[in-house]
C-alpha atoms as a PDB file:
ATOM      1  CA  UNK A   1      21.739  15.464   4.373  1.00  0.00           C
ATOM      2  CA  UNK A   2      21.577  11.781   5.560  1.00  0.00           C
ATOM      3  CA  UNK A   3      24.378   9.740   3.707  1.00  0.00           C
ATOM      4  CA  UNK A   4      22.229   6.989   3.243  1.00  0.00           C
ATOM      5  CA  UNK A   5      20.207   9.178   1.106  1.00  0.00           C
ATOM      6  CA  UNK A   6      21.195   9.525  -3.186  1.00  0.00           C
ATOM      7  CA  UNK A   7      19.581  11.468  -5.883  1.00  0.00           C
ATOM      8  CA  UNK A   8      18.061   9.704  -8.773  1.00  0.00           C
ATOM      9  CA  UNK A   9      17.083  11.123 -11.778  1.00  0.00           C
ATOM     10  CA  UNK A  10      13.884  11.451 -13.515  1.00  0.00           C
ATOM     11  CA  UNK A  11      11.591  13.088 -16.255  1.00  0.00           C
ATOM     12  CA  UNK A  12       8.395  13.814 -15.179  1.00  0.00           C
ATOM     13  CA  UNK A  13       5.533  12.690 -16.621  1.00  0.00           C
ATOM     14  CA  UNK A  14       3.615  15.404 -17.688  1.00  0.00           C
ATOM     15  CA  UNK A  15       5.923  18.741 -18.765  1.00  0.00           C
ATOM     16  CA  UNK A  16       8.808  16.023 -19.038  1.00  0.00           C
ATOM     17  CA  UNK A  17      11.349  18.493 -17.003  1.00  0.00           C
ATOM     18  CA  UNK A  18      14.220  16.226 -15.616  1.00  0.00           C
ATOM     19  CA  UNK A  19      14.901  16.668 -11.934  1.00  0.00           C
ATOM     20  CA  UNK A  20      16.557  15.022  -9.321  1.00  0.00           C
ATOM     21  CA  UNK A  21      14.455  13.300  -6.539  1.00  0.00           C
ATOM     22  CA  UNK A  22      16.114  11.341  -3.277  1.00  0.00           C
ATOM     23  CA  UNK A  23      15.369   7.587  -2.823  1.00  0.00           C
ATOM     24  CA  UNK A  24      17.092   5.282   0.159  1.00  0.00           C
ATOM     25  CA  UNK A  25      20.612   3.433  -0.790  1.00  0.00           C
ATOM     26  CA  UNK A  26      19.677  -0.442  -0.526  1.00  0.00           C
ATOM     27  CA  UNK A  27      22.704  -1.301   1.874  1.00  0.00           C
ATOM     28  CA  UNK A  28      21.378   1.913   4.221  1.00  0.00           C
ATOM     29  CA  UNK A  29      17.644   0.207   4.235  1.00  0.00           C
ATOM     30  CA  UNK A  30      17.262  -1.444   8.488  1.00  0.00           C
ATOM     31  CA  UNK A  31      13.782  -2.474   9.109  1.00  0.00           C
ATOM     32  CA  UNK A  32      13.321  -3.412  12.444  1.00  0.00           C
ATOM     33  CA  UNK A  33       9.760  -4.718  12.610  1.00  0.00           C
ATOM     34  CA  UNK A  34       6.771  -5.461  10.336  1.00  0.00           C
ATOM     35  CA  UNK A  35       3.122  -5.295  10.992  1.00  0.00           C
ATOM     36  CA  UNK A  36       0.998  -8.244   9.390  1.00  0.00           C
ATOM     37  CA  UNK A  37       0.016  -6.198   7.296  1.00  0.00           C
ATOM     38  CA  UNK A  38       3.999  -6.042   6.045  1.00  0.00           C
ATOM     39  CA  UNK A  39       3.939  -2.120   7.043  1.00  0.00           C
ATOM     40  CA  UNK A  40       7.322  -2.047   8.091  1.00  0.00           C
ATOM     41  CA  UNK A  41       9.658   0.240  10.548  1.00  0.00           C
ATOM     42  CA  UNK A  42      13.048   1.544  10.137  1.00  0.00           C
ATOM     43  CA  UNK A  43      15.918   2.569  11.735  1.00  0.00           C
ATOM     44  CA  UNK A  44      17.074   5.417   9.730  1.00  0.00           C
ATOM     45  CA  UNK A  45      15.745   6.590   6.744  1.00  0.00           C
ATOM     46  CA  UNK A  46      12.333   5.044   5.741  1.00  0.00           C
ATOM     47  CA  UNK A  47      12.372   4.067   1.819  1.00  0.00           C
ATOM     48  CA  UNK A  48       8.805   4.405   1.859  1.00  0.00           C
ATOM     49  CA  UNK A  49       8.960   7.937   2.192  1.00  0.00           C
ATOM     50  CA  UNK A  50      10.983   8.330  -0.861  1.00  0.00           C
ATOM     51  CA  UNK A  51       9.104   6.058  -3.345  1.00  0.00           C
ATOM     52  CA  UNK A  52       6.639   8.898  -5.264  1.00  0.00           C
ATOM     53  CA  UNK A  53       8.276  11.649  -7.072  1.00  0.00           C
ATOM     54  CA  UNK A  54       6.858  15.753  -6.711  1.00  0.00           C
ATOM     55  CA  UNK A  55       8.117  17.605  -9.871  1.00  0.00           C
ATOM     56  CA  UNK A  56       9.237  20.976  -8.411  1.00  0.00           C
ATOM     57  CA  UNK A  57       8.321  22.185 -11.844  1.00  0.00           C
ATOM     58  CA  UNK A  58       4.806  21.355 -12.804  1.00  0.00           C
ATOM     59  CA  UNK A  59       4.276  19.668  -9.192  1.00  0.00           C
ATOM     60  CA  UNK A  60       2.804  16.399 -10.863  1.00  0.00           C
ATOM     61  CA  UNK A  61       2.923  13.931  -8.396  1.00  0.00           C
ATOM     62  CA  UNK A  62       3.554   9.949  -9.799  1.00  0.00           C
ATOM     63  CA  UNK A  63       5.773   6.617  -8.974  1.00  0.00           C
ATOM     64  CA  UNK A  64       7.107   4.731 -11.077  1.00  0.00           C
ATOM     65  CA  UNK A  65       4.319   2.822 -11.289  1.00  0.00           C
ATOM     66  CA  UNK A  66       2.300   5.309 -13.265  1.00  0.00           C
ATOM     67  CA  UNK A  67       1.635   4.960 -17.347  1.00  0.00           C
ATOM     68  CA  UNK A  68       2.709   7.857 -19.424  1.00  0.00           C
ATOM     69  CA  UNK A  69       0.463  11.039 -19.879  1.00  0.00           C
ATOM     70  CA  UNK A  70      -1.431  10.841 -22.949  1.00  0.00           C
ATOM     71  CA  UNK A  71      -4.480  12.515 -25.120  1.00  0.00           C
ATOM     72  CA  UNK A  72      -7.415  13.201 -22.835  1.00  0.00           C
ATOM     73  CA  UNK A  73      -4.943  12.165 -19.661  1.00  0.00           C
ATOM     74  CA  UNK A  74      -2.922  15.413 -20.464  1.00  0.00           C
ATOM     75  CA  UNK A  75      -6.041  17.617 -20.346  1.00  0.00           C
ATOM     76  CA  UNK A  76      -7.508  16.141 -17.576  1.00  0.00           C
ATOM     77  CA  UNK A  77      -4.703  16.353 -15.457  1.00  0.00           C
ATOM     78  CA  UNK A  78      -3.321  19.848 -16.242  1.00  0.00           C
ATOM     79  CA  UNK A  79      -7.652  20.766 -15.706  1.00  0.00           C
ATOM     80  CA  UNK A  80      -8.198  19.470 -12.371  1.00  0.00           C
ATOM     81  CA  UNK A  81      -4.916  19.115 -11.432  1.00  0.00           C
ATOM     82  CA  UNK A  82      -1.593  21.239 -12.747  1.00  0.00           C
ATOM     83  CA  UNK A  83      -3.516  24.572 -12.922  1.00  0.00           C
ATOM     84  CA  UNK A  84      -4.417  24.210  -9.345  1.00  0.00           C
ATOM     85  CA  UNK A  85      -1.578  23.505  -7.562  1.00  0.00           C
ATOM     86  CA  UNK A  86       0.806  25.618  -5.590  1.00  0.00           C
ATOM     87  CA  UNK A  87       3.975  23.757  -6.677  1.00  0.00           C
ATOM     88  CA  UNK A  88       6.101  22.915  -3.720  1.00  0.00           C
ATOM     89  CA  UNK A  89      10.008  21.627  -3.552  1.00  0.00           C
ATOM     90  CA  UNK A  90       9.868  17.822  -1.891  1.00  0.00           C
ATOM     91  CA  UNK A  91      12.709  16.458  -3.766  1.00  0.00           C
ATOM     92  CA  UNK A  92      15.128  17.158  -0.741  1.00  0.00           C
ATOM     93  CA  UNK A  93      15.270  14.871   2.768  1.00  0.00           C
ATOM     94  CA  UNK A  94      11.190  13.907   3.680  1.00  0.00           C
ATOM     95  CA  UNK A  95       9.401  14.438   6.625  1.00  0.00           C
ATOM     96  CA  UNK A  96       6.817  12.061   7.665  1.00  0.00           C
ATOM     97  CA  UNK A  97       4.181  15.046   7.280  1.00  0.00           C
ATOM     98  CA  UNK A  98       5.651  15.878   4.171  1.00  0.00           C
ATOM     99  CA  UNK A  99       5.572  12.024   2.904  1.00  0.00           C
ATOM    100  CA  UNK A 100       1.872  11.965   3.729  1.00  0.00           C
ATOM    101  CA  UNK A 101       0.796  15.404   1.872  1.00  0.00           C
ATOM    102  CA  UNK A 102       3.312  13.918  -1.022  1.00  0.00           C
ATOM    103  CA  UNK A 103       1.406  10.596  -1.115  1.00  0.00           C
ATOM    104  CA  UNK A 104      -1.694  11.997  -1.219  1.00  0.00           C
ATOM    105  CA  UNK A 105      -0.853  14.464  -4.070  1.00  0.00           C
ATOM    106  CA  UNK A 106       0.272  11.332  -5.536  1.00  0.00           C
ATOM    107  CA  UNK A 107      -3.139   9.114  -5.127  1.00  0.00           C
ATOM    108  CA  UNK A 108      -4.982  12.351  -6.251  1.00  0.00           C
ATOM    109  CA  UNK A 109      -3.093  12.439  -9.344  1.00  0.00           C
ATOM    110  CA  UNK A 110      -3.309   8.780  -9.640  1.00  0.00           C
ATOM    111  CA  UNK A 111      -7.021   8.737  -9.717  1.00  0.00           C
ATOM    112  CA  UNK A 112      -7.751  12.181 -12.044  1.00  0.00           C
ATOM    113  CA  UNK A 113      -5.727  10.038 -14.646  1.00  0.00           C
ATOM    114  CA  UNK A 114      -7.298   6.623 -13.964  1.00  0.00           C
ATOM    115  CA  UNK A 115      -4.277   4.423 -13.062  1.00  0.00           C
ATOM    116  CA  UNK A 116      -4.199   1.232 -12.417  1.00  0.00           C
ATOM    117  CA  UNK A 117      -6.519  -0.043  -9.545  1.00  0.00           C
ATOM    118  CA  UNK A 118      -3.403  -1.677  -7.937  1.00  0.00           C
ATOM    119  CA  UNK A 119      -1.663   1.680  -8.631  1.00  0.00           C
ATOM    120  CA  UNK A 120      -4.552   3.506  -6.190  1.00  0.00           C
ATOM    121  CA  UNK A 121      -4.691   0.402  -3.737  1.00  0.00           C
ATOM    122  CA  UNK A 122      -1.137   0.230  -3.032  1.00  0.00           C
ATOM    123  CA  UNK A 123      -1.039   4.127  -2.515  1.00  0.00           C
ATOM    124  CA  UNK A 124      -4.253   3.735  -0.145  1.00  0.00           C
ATOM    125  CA  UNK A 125      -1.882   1.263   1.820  1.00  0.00           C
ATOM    126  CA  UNK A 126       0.926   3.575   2.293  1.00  0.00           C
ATOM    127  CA  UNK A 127      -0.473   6.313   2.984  1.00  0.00           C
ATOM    128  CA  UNK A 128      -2.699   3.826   5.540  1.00  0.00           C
ATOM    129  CA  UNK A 129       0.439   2.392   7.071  1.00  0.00           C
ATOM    130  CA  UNK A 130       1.872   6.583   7.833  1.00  0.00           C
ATOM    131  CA  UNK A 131      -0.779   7.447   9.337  1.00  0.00           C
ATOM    132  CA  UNK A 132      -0.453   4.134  11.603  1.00  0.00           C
ATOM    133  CA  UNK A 133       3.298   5.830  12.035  1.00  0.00           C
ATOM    134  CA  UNK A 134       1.730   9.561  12.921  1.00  0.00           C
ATOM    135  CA  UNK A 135      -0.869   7.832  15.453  1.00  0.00           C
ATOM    136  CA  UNK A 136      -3.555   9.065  13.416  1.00  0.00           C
ATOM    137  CA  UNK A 137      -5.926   6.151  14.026  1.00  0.00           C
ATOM    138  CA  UNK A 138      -9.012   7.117  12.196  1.00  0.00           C
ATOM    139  CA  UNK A 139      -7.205   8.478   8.976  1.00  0.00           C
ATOM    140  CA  UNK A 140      -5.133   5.352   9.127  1.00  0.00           C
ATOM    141  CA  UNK A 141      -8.980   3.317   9.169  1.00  0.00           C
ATOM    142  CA  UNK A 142     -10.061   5.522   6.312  1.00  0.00           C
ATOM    143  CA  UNK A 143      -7.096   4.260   4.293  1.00  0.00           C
ATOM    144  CA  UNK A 144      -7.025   1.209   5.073  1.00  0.00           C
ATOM    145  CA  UNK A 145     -11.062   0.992   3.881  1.00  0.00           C
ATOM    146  CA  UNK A 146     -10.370   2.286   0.537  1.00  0.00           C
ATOM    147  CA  UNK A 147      -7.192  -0.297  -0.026  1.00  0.00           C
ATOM    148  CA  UNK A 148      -9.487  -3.172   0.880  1.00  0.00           C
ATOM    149  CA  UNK A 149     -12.075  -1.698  -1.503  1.00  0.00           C
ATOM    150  CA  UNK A 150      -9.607  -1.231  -4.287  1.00  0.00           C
ATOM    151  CA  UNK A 151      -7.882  -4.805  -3.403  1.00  0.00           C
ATOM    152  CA  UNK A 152     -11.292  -6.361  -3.369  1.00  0.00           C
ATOM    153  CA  UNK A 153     -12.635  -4.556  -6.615  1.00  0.00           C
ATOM    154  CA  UNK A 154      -9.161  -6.378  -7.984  1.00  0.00           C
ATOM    155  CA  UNK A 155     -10.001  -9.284  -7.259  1.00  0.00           C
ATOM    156  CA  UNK A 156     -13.434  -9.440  -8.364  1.00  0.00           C
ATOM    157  CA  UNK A 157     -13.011  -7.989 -11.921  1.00  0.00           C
ATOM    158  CA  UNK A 158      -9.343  -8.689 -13.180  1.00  0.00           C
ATOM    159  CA  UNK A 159      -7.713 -11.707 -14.582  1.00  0.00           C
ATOM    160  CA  UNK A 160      -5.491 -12.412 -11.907  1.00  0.00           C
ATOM    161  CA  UNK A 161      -2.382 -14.187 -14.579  1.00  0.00           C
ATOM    162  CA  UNK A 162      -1.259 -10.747 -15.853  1.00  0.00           C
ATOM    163  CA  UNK A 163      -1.385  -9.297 -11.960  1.00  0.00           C
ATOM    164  CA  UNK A 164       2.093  -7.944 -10.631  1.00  0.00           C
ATOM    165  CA  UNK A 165       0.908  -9.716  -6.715  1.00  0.00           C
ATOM    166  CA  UNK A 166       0.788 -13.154  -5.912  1.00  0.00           C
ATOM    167  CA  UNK A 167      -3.091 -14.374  -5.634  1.00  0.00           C
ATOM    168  CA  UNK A 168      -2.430 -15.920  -2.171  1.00  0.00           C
ATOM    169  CA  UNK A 169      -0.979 -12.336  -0.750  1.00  0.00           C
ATOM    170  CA  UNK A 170      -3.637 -10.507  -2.369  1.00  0.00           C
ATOM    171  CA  UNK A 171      -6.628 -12.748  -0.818  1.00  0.00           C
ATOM    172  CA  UNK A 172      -4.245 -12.868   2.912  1.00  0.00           C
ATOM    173  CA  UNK A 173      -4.488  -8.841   3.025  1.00  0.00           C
ATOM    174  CA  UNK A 174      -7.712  -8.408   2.074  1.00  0.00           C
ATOM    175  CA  UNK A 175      -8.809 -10.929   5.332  1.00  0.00           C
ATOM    176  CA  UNK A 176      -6.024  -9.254   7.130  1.00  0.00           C
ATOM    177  CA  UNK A 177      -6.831  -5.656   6.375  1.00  0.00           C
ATOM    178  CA  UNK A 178     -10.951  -6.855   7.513  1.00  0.00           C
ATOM    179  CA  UNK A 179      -9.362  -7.798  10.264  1.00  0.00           C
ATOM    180  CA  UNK A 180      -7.858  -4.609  11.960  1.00  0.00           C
ATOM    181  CA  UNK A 181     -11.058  -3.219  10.242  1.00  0.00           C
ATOM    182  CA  UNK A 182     -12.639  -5.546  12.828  1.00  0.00           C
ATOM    183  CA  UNK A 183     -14.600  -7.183  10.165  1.00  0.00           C
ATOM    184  CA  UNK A 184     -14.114 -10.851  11.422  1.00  0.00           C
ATOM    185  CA  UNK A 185     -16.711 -11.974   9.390  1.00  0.00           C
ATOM    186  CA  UNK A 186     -15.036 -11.251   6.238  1.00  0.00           C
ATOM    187  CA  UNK A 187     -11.835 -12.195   7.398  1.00  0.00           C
ATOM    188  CA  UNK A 188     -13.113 -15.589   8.294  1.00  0.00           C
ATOM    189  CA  UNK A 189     -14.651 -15.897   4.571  1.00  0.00           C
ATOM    190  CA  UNK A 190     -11.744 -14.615   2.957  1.00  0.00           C
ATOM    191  CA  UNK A 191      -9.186 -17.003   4.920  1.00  0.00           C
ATOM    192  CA  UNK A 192     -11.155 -19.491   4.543  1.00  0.00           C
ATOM    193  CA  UNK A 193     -10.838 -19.219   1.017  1.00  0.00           C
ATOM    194  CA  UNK A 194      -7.182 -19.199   1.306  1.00  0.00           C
ATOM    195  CA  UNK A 195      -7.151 -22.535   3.054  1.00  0.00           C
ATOM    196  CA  UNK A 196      -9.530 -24.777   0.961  1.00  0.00           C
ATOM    197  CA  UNK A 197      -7.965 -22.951  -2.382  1.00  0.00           C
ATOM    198  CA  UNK A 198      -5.570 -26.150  -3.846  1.00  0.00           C
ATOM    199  CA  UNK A 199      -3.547 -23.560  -5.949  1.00  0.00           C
ATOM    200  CA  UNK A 200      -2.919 -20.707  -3.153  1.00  0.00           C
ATOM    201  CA  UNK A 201       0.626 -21.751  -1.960  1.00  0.00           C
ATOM    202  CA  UNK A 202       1.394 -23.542   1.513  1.00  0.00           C
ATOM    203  CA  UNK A 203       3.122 -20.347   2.944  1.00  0.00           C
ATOM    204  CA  UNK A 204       0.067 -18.554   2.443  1.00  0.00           C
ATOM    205  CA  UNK A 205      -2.302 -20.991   4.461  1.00  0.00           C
ATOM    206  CA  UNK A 206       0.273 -20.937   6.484  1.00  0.00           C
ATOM    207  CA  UNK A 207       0.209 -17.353   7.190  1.00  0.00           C
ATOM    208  CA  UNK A 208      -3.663 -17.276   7.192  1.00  0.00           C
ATOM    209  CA  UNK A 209      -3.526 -19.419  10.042  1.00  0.00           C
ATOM    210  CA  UNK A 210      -1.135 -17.721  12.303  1.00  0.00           C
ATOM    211  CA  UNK A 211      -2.638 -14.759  11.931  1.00  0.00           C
ATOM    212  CA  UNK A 212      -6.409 -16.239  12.546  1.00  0.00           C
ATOM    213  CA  UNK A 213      -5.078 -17.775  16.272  1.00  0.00           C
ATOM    214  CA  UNK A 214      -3.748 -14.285  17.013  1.00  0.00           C
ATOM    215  CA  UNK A 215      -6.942 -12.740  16.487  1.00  0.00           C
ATOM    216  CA  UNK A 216      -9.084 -15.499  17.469  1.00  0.00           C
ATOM    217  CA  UNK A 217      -6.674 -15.416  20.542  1.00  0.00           C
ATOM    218  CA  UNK A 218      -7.113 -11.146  21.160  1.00  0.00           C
ATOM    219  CA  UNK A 219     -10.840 -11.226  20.034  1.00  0.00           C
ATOM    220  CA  UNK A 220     -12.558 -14.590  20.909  1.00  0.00           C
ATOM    221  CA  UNK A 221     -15.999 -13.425  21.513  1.00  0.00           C
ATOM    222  CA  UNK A 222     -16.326 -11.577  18.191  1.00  0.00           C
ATOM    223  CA  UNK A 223     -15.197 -14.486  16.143  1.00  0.00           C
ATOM    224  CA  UNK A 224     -16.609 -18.140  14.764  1.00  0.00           C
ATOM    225  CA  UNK A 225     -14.186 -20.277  13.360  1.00  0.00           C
ATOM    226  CA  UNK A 226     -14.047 -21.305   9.428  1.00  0.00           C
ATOM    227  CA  UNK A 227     -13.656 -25.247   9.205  1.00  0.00           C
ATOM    228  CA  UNK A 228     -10.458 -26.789  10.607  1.00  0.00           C
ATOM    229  CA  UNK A 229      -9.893 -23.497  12.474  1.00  0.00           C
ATOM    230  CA  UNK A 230     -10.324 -25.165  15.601  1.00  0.00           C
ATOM    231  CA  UNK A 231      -7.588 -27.620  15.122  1.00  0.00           C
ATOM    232  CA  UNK A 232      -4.904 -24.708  15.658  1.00  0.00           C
ATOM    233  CA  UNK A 233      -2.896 -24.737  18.912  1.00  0.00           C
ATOM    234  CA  UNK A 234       0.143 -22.953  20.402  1.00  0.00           C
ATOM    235  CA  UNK A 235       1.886 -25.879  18.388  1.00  0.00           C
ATOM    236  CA  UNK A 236       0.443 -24.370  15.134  1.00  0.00           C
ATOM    237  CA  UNK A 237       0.446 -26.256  11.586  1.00  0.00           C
ATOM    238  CA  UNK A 238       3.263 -24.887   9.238  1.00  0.00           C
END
């Protein structure tokens, strides 16, 4: 086994069995590029693949993210879930194919108990992101789809103060995500937002406007400018 690899300890959520899962050591972690979309690439061991736990006992799937299995929750999950599942041993070293199956487990078990909606968006992104890692382009569109969904839904119905994301990355990757979604239409409304928005910080508007050249620069005839747009060059505003 890798050495940059360590077990961690856990309880798991539902039968509350400890076991020992693998997660990255931080001085081992050596990204070597990031999407704009901030899906990163390693050179090693990819922390991403190690961030959901499987319990080998019950085969619950969770993060650490998840809220503790209660009441209705229990029955629900042990229902539709627990009682169906061949339990499988993913605790060990991860395989991209295995981190996809795990994720998915996870974001199925995430939704039968009604977590969080940034619980299920952020899943929807990761899973997203390895399927942009296992060249599967149309899975990777399928994901990415239901993370803007969840990201917009977000944004529309929650108060925004008590929200664990900064407002000005939220509304950047749901323009960006529209984007490789080729939906320049709502990627030109939602920067736009960004960059008349007095509260969304400078680095964001920043951002938004890099990334609008680039795709007004790779798809010019499928995009209109938002106000000010224009005004970019290659000596773009900071």
């Amino acid at each position: 086994m890798s050495d940059a690899l360590y077990e961690k300890r856990v309880q798991c959520l539902y039968c509350h069995t400890s076991f020992g899962s693998m997660r990255v050591r931080i001085s081992k972690i050596k990204a070597s590029k990031r999407d704009t979309d901030f899906c990163t690439y390693f050179i090693g061991e990819n922390p991403m693949f190690y961030e959901f736990y499987n319990c080998p006992h019950c085969g619950l799937a969770f993060t650490d993210s998840f809220s503790p299995i209660k009441g209705q929750a229990r029955e629900r999950i042990k229902y539709e879930y627990i009682d169906k599942i061949e339990v499988t041993n993913c605790c060990g070293s991860r395989t991209l194919k295995e981190a996809i199956r795990g994720y998915k487990l996870t974001l199925l078990c995430a939704n039968i108990l009604n977590e969080k909606t940034l619980t299920i968006a952020n899943l929807c992104m990761r899973i997203a992101w390895l399927q942009r890692y296992a060249g599967n382009h149309e899975e990777e569109r399928r994901f990415l789809q239901n993370a803007v969904n969840f990201y917009e839904q977000i944004y529309q119905t929650q108060s925004l103060a008590t929200l664990p994301m900064e407002e000005g990355k939220l509304l950047y990757l749901i323009g960006e995500i529209h984007g490789r979604l080729d939906h320049y239409d709502k990627t030109r409304s939602w920067f736009s937002y960004v960059l008349t928005a007095k509260h969304i910080d400078s680095k964001w508007k920043s951002l938004v406007r890099d990334r609008w050249f680039d795709i007004k620069s790779t798809h010019s005839t499928q995009t209109d400018d938002p106000d000010g747009y224009n005004e970019l060059s290659t000596g773009r505003k900071g």
